[in-house]
N, C-alpha and C. Protein backbone atom coordinates (compact mmCIF):
# COMPACT_ATOMS: atom_id res chain seq x y z
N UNK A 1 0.84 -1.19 0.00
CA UNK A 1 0.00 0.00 0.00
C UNK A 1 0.87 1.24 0.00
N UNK A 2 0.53 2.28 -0.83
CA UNK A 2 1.39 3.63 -0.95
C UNK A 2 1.08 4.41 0.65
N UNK A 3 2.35 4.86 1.00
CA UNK A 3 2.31 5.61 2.63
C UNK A 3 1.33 6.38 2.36
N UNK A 4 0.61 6.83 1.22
CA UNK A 4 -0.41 8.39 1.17
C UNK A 4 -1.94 7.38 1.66
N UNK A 5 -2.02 5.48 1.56
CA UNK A 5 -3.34 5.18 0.86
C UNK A 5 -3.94 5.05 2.49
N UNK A 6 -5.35 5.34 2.12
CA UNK A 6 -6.24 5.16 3.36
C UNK A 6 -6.44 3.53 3.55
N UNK A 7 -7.82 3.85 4.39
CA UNK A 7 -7.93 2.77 5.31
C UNK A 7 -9.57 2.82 4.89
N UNK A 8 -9.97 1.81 3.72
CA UNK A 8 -11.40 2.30 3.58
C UNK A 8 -12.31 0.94 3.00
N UNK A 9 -13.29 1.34 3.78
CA UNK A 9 -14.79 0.17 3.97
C UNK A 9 -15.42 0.80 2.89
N UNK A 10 -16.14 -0.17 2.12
CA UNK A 10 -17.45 0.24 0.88
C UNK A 10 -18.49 -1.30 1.54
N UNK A 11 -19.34 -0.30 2.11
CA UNK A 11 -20.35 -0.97 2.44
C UNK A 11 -21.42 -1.06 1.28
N UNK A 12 -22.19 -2.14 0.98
CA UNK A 12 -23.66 -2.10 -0.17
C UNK A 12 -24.27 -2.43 1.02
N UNK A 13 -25.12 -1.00 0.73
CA UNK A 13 -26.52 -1.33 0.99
C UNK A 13 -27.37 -1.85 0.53
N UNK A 14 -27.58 -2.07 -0.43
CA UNK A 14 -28.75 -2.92 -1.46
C UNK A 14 -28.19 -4.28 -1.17
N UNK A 15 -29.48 -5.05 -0.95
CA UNK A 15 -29.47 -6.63 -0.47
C UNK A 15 -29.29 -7.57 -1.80
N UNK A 16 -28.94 -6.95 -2.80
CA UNK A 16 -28.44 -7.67 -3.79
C UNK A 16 -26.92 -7.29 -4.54
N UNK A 17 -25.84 -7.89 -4.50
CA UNK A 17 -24.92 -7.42 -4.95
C UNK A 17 -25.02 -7.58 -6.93
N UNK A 18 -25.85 -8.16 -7.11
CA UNK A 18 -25.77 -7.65 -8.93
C UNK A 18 -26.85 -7.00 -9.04
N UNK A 19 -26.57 -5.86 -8.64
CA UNK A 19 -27.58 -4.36 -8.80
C UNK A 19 -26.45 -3.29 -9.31
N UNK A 20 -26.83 -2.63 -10.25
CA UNK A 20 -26.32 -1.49 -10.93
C UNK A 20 -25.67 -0.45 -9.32
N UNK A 21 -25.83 -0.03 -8.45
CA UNK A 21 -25.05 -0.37 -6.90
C UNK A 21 -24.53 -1.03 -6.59
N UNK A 22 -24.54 -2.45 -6.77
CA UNK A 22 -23.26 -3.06 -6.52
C UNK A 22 -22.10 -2.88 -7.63
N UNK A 23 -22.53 -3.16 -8.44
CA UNK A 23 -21.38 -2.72 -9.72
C UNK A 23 -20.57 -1.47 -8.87
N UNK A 24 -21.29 -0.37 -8.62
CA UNK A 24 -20.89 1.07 -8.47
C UNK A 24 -19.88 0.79 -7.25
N UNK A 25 -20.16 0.27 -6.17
CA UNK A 25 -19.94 0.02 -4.86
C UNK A 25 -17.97 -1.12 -5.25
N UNK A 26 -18.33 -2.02 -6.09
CA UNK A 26 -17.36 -2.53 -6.82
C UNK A 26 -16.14 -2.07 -7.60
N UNK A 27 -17.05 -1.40 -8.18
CA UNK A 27 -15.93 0.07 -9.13
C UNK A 27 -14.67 0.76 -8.26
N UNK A 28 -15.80 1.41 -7.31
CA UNK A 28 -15.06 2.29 -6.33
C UNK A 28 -13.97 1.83 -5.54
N UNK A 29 -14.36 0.31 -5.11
CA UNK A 29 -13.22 -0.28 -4.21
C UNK A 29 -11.97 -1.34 -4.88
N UNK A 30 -12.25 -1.92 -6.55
CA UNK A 30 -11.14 -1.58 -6.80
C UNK A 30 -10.47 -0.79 -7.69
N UNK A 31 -11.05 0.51 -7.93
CA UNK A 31 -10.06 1.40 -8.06
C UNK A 31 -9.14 2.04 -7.03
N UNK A 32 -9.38 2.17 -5.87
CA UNK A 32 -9.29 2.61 -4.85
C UNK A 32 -8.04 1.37 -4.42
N UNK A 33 -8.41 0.16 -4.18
CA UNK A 33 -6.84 -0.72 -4.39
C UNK A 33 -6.40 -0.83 -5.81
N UNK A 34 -6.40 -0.23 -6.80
CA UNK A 34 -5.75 0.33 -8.12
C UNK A 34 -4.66 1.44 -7.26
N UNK A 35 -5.22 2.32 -6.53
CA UNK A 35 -4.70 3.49 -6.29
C UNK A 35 -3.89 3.13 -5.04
N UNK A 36 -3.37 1.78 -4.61
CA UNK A 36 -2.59 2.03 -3.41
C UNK A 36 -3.48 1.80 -2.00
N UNK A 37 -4.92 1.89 -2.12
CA UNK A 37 -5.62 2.34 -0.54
C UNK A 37 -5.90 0.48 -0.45
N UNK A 38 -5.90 0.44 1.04
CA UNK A 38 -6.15 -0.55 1.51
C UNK A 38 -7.58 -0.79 1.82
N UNK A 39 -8.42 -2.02 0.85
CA UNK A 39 -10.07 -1.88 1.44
C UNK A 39 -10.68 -2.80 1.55
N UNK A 40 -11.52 -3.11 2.77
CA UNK A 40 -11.99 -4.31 2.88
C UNK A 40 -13.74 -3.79 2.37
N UNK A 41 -15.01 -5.15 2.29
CA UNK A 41 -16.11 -4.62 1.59
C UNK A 41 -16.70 -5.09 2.81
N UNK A 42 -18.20 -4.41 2.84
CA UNK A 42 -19.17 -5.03 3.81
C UNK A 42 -20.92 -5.99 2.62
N UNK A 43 -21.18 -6.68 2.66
CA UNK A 43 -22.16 -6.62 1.64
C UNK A 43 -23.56 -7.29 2.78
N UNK A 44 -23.82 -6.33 2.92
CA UNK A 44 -25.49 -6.87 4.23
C UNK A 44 -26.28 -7.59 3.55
N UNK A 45 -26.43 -7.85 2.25
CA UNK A 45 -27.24 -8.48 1.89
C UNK A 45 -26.94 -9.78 2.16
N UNK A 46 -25.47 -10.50 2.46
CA UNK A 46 -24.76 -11.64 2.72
C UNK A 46 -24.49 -11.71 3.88
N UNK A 47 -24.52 -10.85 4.88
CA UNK A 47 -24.60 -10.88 6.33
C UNK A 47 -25.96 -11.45 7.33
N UNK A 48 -25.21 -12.03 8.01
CA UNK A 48 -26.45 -12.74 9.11
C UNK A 48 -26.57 -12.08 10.30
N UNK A 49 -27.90 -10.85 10.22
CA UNK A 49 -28.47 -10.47 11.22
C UNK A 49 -29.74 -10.10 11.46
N UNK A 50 -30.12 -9.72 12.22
CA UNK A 50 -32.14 -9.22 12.54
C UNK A 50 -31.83 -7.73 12.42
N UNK A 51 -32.32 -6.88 11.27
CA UNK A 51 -32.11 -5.96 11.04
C UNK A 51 -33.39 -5.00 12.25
N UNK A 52 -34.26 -5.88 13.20
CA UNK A 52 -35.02 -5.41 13.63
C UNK A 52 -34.67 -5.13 15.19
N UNK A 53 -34.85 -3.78 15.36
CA UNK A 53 -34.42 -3.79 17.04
C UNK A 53 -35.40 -3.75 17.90
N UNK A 54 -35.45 -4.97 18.23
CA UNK A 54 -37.39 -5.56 18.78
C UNK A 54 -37.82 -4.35 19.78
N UNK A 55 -36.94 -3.78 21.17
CA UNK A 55 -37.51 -3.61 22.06
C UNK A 55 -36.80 -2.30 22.12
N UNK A 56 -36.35 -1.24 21.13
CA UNK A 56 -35.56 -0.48 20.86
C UNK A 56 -34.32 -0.32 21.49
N UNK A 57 -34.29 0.48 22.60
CA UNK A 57 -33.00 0.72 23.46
C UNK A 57 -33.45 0.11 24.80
N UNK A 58 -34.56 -0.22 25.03
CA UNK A 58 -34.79 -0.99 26.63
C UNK A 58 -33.96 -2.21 27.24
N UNK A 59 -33.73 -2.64 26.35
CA UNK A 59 -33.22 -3.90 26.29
C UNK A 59 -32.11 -4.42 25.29
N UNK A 60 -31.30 -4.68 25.78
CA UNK A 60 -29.54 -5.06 25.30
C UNK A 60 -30.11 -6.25 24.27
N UNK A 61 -29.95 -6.01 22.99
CA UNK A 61 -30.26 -6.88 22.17
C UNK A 61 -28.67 -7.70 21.58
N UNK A 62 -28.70 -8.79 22.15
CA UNK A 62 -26.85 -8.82 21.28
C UNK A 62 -26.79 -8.97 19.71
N UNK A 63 -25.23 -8.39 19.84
CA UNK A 63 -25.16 -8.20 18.41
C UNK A 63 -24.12 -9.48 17.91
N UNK A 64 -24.63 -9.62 16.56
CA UNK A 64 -24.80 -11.04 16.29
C UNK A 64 -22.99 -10.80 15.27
N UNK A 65 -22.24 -11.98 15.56
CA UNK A 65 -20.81 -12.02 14.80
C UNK A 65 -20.83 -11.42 13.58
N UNK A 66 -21.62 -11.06 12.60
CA UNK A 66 -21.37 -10.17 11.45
C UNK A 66 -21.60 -9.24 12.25
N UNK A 67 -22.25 -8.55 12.76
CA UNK A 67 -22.57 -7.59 12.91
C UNK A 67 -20.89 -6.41 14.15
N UNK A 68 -20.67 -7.76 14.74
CA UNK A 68 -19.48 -7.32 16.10
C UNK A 68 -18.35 -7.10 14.96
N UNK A 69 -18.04 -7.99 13.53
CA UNK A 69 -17.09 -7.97 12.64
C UNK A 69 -17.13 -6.15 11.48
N UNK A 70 -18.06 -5.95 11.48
CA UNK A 70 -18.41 -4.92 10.37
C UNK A 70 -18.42 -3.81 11.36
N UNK A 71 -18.77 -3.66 12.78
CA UNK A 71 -17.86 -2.41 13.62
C UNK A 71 -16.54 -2.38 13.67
N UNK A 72 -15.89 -3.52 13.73
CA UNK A 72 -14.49 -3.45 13.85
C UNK A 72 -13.89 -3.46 12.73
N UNK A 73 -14.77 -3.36 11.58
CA UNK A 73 -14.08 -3.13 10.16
C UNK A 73 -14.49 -1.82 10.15
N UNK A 74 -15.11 -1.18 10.60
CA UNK A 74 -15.37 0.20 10.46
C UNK A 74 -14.45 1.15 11.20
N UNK A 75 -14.31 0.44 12.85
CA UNK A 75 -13.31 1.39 13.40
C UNK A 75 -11.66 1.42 12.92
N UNK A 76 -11.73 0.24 12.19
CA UNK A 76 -10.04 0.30 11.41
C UNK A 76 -10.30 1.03 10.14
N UNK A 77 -11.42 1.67 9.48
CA UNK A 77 -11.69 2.59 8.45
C UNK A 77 -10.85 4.10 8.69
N UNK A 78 -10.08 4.65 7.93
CA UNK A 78 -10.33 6.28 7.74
C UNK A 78 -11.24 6.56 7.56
N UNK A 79 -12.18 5.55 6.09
CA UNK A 79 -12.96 6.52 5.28
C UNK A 79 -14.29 5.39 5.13
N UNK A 80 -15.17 5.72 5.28
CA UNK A 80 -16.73 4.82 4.79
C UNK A 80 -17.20 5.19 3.52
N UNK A 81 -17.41 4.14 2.80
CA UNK A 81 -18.72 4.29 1.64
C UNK A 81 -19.52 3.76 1.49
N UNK A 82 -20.54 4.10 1.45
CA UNK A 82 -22.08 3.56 1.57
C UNK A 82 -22.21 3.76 0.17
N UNK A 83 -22.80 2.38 -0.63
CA UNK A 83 -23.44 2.76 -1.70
C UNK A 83 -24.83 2.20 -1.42
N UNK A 84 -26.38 2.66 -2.09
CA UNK A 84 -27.40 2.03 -1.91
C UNK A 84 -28.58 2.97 -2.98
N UNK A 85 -29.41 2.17 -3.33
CA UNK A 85 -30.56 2.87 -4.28
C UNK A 85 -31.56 3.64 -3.27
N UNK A 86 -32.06 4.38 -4.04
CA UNK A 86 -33.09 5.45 -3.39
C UNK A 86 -33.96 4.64 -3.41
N UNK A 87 -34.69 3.63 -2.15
CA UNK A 87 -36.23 3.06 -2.39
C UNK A 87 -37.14 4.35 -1.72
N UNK A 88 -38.88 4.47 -2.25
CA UNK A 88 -39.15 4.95 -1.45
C UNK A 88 -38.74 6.52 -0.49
N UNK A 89 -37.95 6.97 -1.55
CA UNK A 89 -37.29 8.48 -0.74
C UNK A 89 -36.49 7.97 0.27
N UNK A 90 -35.99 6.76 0.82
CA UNK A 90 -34.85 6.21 1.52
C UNK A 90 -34.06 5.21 1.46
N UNK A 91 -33.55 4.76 2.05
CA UNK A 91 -32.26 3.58 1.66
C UNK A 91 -32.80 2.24 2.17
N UNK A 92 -32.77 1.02 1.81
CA UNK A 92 -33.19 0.03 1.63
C UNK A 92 -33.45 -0.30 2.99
N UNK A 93 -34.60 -1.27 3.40
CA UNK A 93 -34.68 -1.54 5.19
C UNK A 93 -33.68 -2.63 5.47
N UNK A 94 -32.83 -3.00 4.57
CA UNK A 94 -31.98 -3.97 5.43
C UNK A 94 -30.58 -2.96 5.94
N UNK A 95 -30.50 -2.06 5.07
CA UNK A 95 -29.38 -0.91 5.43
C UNK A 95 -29.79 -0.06 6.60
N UNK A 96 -30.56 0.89 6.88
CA UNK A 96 -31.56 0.87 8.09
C UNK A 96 -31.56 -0.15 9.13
N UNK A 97 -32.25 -1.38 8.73
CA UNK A 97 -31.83 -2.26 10.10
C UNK A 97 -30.86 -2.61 10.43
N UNK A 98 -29.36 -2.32 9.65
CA UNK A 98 -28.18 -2.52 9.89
C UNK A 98 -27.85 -0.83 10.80
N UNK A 99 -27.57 -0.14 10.73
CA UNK A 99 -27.42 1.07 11.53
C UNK A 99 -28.36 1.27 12.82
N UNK A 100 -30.21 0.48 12.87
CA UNK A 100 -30.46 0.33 14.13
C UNK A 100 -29.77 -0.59 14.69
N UNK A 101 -29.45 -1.50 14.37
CA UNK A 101 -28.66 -2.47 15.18
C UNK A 101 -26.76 -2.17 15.71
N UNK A 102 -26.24 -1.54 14.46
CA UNK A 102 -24.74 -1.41 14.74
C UNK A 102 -24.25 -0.42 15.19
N UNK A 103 -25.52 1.01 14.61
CA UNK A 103 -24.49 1.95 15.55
C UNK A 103 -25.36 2.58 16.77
N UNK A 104 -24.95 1.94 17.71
CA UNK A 104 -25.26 2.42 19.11
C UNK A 104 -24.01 2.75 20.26
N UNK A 105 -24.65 3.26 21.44
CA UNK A 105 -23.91 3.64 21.87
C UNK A 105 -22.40 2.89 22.52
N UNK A 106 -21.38 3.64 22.35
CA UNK A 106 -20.16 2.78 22.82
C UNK A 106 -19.43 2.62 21.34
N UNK A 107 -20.47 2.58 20.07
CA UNK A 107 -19.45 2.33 19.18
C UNK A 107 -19.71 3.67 18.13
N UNK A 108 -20.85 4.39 17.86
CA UNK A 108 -20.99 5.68 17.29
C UNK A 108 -20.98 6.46 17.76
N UNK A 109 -21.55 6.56 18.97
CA UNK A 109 -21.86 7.54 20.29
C UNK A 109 -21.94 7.86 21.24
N UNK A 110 -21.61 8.36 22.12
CA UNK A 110 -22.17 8.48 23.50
C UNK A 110 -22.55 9.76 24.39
N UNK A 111 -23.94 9.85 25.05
CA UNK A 111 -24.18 10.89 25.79
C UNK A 111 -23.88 11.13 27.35
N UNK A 112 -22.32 12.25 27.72
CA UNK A 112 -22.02 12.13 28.54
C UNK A 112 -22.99 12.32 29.96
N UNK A 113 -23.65 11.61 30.84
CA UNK A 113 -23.80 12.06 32.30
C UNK A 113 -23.30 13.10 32.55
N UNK A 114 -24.04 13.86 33.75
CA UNK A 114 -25.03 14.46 33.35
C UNK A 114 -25.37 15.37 32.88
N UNK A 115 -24.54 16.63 31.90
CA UNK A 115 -24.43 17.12 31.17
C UNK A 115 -25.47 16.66 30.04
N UNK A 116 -25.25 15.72 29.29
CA UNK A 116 -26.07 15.39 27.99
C UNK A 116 -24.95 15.74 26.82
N UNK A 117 -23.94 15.71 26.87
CA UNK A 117 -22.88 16.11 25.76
C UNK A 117 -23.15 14.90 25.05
N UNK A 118 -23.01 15.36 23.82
CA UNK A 118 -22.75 14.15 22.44
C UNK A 118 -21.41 14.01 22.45
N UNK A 119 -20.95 12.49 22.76
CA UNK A 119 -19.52 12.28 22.02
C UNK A 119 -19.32 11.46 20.71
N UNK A 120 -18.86 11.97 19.82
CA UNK A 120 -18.87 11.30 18.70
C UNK A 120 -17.83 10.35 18.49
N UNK A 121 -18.14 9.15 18.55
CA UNK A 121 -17.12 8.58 18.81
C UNK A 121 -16.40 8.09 17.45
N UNK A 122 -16.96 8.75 16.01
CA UNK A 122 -16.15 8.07 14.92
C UNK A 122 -15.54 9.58 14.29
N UNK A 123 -15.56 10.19 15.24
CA UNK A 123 -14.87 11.31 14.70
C UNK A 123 -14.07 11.50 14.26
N UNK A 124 -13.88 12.25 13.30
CA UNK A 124 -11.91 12.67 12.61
C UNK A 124 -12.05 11.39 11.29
N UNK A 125 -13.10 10.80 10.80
CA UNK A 125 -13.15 9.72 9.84
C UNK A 125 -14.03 9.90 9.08
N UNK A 126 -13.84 10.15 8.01
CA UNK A 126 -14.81 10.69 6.29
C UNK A 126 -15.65 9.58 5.80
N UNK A 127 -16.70 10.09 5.02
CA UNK A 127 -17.57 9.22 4.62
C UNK A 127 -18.02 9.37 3.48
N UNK A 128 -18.42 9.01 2.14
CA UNK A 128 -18.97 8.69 0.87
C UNK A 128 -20.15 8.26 1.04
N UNK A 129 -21.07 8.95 0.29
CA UNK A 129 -22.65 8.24 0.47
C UNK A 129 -22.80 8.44 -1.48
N UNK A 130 -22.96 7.33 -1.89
CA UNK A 130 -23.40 7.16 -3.07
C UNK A 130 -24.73 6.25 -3.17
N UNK A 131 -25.65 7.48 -3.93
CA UNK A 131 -27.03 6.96 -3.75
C UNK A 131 -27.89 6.90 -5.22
N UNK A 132 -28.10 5.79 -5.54
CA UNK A 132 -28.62 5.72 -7.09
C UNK A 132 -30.17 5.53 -6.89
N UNK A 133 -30.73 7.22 -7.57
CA UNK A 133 -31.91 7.43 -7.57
C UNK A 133 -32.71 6.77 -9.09
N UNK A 134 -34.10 5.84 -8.96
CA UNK A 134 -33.92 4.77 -9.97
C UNK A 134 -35.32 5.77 -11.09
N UNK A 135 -35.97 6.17 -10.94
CA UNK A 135 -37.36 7.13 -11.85
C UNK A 135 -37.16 8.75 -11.73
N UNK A 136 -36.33 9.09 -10.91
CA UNK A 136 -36.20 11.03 -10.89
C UNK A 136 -34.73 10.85 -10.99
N UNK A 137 -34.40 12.35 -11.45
CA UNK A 137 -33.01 12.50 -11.41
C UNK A 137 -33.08 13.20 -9.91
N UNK A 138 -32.04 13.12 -9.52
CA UNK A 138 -32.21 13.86 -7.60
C UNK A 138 -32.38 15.33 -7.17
N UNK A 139 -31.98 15.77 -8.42
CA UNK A 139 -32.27 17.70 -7.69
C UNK A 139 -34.20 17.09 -8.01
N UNK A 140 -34.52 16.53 -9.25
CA UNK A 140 -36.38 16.28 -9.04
C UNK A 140 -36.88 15.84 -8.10
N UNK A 141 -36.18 14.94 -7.52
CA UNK A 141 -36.51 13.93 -6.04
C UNK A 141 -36.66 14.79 -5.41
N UNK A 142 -35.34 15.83 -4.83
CA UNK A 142 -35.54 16.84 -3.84
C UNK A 142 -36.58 17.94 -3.85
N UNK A 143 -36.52 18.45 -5.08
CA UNK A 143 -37.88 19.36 -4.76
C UNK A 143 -38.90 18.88 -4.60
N UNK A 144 -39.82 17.71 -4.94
CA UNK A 144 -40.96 16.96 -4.81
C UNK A 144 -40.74 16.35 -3.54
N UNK A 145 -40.03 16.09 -3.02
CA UNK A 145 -40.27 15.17 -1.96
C UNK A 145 -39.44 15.76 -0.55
N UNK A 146 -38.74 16.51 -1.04
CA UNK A 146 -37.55 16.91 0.05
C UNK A 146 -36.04 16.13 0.06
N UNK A 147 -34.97 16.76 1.12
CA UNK A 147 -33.88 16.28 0.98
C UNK A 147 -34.07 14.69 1.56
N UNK A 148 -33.82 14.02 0.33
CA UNK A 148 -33.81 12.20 0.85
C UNK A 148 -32.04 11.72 1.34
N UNK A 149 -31.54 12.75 1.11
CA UNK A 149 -29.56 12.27 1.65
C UNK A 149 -29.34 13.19 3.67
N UNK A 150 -30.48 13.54 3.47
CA UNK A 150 -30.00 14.25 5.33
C UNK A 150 -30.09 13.40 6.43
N UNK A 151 -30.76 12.00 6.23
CA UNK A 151 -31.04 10.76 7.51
C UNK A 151 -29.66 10.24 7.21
N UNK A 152 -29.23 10.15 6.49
CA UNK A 152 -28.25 9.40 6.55
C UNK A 152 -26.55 10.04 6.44
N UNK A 153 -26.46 11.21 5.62
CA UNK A 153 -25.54 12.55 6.24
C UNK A 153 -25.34 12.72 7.70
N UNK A 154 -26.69 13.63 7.90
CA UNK A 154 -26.53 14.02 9.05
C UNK A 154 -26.96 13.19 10.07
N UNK A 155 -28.24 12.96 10.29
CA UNK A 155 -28.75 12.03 11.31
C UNK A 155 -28.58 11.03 11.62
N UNK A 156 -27.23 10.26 10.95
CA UNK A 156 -26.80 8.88 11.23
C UNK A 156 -24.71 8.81 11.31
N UNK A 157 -24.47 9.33 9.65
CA UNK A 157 -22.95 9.44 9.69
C UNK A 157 -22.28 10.86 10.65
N UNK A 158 -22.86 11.79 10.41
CA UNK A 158 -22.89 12.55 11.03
C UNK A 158 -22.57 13.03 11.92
N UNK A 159 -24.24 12.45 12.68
CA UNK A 159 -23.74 12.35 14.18
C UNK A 159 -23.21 11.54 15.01
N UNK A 160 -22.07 10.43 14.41
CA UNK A 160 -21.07 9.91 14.83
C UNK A 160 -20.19 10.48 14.58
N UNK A 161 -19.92 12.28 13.89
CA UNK A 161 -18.64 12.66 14.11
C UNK A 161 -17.63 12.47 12.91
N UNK A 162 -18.54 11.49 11.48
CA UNK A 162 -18.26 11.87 10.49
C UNK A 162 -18.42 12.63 9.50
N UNK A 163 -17.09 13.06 9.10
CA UNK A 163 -17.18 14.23 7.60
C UNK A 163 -18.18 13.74 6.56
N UNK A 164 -18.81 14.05 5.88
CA UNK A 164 -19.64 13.27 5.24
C UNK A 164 -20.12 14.31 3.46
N UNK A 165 -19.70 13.22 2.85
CA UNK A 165 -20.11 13.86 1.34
C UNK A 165 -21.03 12.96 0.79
N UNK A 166 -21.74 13.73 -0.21
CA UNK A 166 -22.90 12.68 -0.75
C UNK A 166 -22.65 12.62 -2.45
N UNK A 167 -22.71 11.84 -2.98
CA UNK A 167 -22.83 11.83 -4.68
C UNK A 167 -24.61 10.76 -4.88
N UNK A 168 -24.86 11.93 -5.49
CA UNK A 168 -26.49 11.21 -6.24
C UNK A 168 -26.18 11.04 -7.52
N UNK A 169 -26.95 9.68 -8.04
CA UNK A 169 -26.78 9.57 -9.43
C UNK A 169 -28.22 9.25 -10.04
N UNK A 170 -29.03 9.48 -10.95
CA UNK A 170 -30.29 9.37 -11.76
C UNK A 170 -30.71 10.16 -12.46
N UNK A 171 -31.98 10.34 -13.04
CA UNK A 171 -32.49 8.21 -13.27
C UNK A 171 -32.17 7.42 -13.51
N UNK A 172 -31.89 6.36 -12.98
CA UNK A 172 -30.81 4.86 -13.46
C UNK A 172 -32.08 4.20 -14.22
N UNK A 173 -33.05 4.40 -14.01
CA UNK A 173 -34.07 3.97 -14.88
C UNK A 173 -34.59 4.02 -16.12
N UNK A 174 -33.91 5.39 -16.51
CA UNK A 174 -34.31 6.30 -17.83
C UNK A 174 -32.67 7.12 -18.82
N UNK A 175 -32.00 6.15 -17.98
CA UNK A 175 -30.82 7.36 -18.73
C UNK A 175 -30.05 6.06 -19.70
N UNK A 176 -29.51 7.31 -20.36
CA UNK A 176 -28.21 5.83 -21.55
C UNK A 176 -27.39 5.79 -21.23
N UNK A 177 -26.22 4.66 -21.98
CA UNK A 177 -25.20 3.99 -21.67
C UNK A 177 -24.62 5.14 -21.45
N UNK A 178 -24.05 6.07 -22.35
CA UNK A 178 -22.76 7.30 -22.32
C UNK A 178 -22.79 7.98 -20.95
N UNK A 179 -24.38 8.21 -20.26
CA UNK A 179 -24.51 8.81 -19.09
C UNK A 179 -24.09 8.01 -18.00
N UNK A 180 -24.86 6.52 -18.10
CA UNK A 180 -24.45 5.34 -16.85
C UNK A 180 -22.65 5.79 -17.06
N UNK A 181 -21.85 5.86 -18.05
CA UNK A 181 -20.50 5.56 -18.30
C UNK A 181 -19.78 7.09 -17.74
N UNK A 182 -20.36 8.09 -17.47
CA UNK A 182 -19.95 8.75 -16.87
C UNK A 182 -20.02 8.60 -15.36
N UNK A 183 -21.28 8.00 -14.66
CA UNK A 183 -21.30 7.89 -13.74
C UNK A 183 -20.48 7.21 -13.29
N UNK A 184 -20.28 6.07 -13.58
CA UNK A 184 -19.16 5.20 -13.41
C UNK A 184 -17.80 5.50 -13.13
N UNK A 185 -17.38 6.68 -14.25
CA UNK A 185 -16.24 7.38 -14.45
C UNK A 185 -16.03 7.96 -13.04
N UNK A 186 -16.82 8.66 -12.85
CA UNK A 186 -17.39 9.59 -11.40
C UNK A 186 -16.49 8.70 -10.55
N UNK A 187 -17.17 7.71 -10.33
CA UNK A 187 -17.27 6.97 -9.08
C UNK A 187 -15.67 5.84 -9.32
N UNK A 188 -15.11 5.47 -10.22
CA UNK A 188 -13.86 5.53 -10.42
C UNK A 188 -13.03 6.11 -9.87
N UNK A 189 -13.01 7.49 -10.53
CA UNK A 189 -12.20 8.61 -10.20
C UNK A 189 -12.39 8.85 -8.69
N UNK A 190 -14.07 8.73 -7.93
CA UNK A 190 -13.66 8.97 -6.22
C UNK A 190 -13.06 7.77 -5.84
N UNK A 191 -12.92 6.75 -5.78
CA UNK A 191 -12.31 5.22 -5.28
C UNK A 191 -10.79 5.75 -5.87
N UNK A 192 -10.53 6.41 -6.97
CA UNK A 192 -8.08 6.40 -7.06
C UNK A 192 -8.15 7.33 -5.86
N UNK A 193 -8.82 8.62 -5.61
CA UNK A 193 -8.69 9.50 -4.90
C UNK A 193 -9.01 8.90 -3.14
N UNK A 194 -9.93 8.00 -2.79
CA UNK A 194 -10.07 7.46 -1.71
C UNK A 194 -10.79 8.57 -1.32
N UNK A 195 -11.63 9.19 -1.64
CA UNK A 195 -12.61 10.80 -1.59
C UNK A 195 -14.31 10.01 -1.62
């Protein structure tokens, strides 16, 4: 690995890895070991867990060996990338039930006694959110529906204290090859850069 290359996770969110997202999610990580960076993948759709957190925070639900493995691939991360399709104005419920379940407190967060301070505990570590919108292109998504990239920016990477950038790509539904082939390019070019 080149002394400059990071330390970086490409998580798929989409529960299928031959989805036009996984391709993307694929692209990125090996160009990214093209470029020197060291990267391991997460793929939830191949992971064994209950994406459901029965009794919310009342009750210590354990977390199941994929799940104890993909924090500790995260805290050896510099950098996260999430790739996942826009269902529904949000990100797939197995990606969702993966963040109710993994990031809780002790490993994203914690609120100090008795103050109430937020500590972020993945702080100082960058994040990639690549989100393939599949019938609107995304500035259309956003005005009709509102911002669909802020639950997961802010209200999730966020507020664990990560830097966080977003790339939208659509309609993956309606666009041609030359356009998919730029996107691609896109998402190439962020995986040499580790961005």
């Amino acid at each position: 690995m080149a002394a400059s290359g990071k330390r970086i996770v490409v998580l798929l969110g989409h529960p299928d890895r031959d989805s036009f997202s996984g391709f993307l999610a694929e692209t990125y990580a090996k160009a990214a070991e093209e470029a020197g960076h060291s990267v391991r993948r997460l793929f939830l759709g191949e992971m064994q867990f209950d994406p459901v957190l029965w009794h919310g925070y009342k009750v210590i639900q354990e977390l199941e060996p994929d799940l104890q493995e993909a924090q500790a691939t995260i805290r050896w991360a510099d950098h996260l990338v999430v790739v996942y399709p826009n269902w529904w104005h949000t990100m797939p419920a197995i990606l969702k039930g993966f963040f109710d379940r993994a990031w809780l407190p002790g490993f994203a967060f914690n609120f100090e006694k008795p103050s109430g301070r937020l500590i972020q505990r993945l702080a100082g570590k960058t994040a990639r959110v690549i989100i393939v919108c599949g019938s609107h292109a995304p500035f259309l998504a956003r005005w009709k529906y509102g911002d669909f990239t802020n639950e997961i920016a802010r209200g999730i990477l966020g507020f664990a204290g990560m830097q966080v950038r977003v790339t939208t790509f659509g309609p993956a539904e309606r666009v041609g090859k030359e356009r998919r082939q730029q996107w691609v390019a896109r998402v190439r070019s962020l995986g040499r850069a580790g961005r």
